[in-house]
Protein backbone atom coordinates (compact mmCIF):
# COMPACT_ATOMS: atom_id res chain seq x y z
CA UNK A 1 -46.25 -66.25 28.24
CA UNK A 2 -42.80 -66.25 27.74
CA UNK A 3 -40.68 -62.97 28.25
CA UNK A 4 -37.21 -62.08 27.52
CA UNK A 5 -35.97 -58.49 29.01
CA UNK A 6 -32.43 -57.51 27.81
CA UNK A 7 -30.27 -54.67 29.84
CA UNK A 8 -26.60 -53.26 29.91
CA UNK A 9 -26.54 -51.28 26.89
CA UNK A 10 -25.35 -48.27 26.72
CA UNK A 11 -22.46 -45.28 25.13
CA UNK A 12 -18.88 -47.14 25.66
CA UNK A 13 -15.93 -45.64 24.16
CA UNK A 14 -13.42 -48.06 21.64
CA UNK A 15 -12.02 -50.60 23.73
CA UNK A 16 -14.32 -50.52 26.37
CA UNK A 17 -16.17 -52.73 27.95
CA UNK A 18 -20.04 -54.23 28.63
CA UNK A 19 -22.05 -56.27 30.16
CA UNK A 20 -25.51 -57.40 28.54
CA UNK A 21 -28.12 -58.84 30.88
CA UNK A 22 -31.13 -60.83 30.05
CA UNK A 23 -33.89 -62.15 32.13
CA UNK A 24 -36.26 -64.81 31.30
CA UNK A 25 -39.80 -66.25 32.62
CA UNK A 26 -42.67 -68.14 31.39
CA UNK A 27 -40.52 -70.97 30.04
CA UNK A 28 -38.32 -73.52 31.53
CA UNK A 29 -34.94 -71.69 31.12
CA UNK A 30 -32.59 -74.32 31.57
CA UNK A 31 -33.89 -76.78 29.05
CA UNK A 32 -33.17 -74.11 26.38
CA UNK A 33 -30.28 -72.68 24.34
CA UNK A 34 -29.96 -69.02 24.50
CA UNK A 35 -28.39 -66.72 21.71
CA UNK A 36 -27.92 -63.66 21.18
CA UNK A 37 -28.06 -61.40 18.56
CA UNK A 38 -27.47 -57.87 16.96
CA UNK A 39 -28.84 -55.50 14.33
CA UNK A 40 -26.69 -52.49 13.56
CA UNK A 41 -28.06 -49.57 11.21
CA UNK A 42 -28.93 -50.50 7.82
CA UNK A 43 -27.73 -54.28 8.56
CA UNK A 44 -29.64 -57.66 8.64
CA UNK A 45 -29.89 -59.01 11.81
CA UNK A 46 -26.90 -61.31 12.79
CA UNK A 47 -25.80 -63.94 15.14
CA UNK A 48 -23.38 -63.02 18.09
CA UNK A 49 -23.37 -65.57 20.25
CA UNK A 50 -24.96 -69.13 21.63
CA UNK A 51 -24.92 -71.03 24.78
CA UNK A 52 -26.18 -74.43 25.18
CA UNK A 53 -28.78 -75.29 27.98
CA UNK A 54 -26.28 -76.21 30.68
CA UNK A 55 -23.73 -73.89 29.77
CA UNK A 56 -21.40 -75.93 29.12
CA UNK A 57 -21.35 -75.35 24.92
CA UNK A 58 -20.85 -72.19 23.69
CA UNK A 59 -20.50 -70.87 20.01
CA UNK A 60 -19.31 -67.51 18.85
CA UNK A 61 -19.23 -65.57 15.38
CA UNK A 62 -15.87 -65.15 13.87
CA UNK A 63 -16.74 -60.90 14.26
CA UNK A 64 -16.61 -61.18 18.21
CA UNK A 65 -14.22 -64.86 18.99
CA UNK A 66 -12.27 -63.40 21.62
CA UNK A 67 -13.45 -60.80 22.72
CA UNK A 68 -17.26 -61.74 23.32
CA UNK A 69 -18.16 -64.37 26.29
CA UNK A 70 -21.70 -65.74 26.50
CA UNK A 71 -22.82 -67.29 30.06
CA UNK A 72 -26.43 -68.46 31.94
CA UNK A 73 -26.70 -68.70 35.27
CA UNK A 74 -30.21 -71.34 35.08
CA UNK A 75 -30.71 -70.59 38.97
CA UNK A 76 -31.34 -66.66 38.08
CA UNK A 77 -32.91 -67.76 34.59
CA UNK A 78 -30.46 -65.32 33.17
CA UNK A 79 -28.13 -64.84 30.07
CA UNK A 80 -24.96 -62.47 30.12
CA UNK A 81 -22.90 -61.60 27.02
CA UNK A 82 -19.77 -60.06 28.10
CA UNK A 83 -18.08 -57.70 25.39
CA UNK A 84 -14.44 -56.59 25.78
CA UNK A 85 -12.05 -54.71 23.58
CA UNK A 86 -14.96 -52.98 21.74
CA UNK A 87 -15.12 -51.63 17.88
CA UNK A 88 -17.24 -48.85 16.51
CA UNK A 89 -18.25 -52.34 14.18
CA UNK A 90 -19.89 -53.28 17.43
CA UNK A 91 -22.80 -50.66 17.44
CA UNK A 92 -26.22 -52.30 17.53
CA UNK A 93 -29.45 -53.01 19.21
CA UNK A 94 -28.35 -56.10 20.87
CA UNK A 95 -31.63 -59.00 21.00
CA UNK A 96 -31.62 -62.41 22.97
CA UNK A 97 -33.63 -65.01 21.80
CA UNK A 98 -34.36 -68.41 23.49
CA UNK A 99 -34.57 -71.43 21.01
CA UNK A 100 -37.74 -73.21 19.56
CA UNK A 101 -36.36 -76.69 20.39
CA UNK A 102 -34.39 -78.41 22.98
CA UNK A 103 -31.76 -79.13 20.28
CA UNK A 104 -28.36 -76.74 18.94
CA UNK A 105 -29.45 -77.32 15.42
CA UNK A 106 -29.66 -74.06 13.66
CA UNK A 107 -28.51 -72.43 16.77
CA UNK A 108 -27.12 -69.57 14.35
CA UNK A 109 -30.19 -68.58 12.18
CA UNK A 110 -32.59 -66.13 13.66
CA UNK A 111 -35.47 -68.73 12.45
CA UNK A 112 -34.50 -71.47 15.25
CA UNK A 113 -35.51 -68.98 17.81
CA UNK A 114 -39.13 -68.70 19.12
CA UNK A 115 -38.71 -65.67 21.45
CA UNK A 116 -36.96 -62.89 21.54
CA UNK A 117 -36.18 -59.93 23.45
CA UNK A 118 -37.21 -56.02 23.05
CA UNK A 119 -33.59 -54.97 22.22
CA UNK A 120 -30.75 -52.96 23.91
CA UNK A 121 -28.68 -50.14 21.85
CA UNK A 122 -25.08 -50.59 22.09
CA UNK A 123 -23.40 -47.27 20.96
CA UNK A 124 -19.18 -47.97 20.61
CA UNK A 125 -17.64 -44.27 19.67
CA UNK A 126 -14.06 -44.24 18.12
């Protein structure tokens, strides 16, 4: 059974920084490309962020380009998702997901994703 567990969330102040954290088993990790995404209040979920199995291809929505860096590190079966220079527009329960196929296509659309993490609330304050 496959299990994704998300950490680093937290209160963070505008500008501020944070480190997301998530850990996967019950699937070979490195044959799959990781996303993540977010959910703020009232808001369909949206896509942050993708990294390609090797980690060598990464994708970003326009919202966080720049300030928002994805990684894996397949030897700890673990994706990051580094957030800098953070906006009160940031604020959301943060979700990784781990794609349905070995592929990129559709690596932005919550329906290419088979599993998914429980969720971490990231609070920015202005």
């Amino acid at each position: 059974q496959v299990q994704l567990v998300e950490s680093g969330g937290g209160l963070v102040q505008a500008g501020g920084s944070l480190r997301l954290s998530c850990a996967a088993s019950g699937r070979t990790f490195s044959s799959y490309g990781m996303g993540w995404f977010r959910q703020g209040p009232g808001k369909e979920r949206e896509f942050v962020a993708f990294v390609g199995w090797s980690g060598g291809s990464t994708y970003y929505a326009d919202s966080v380009k720049g300030r928002f860096t994805i990684s894996r590190d397949n030897a700890k079966n673990t994706v990051y998702l580094q957030g800098n220079s953070l906006k009160p527009e940031d604020t959301a329960v943060y979700y990784c997901a781990m794609k349905r196929d070995v592929n990129y296509v559709g690596y932005s659309l919550p329906r290419a994703y088979a599993y998914w993490g429980q969720g971490t609330q990231v609070t920015v304050s202005s």
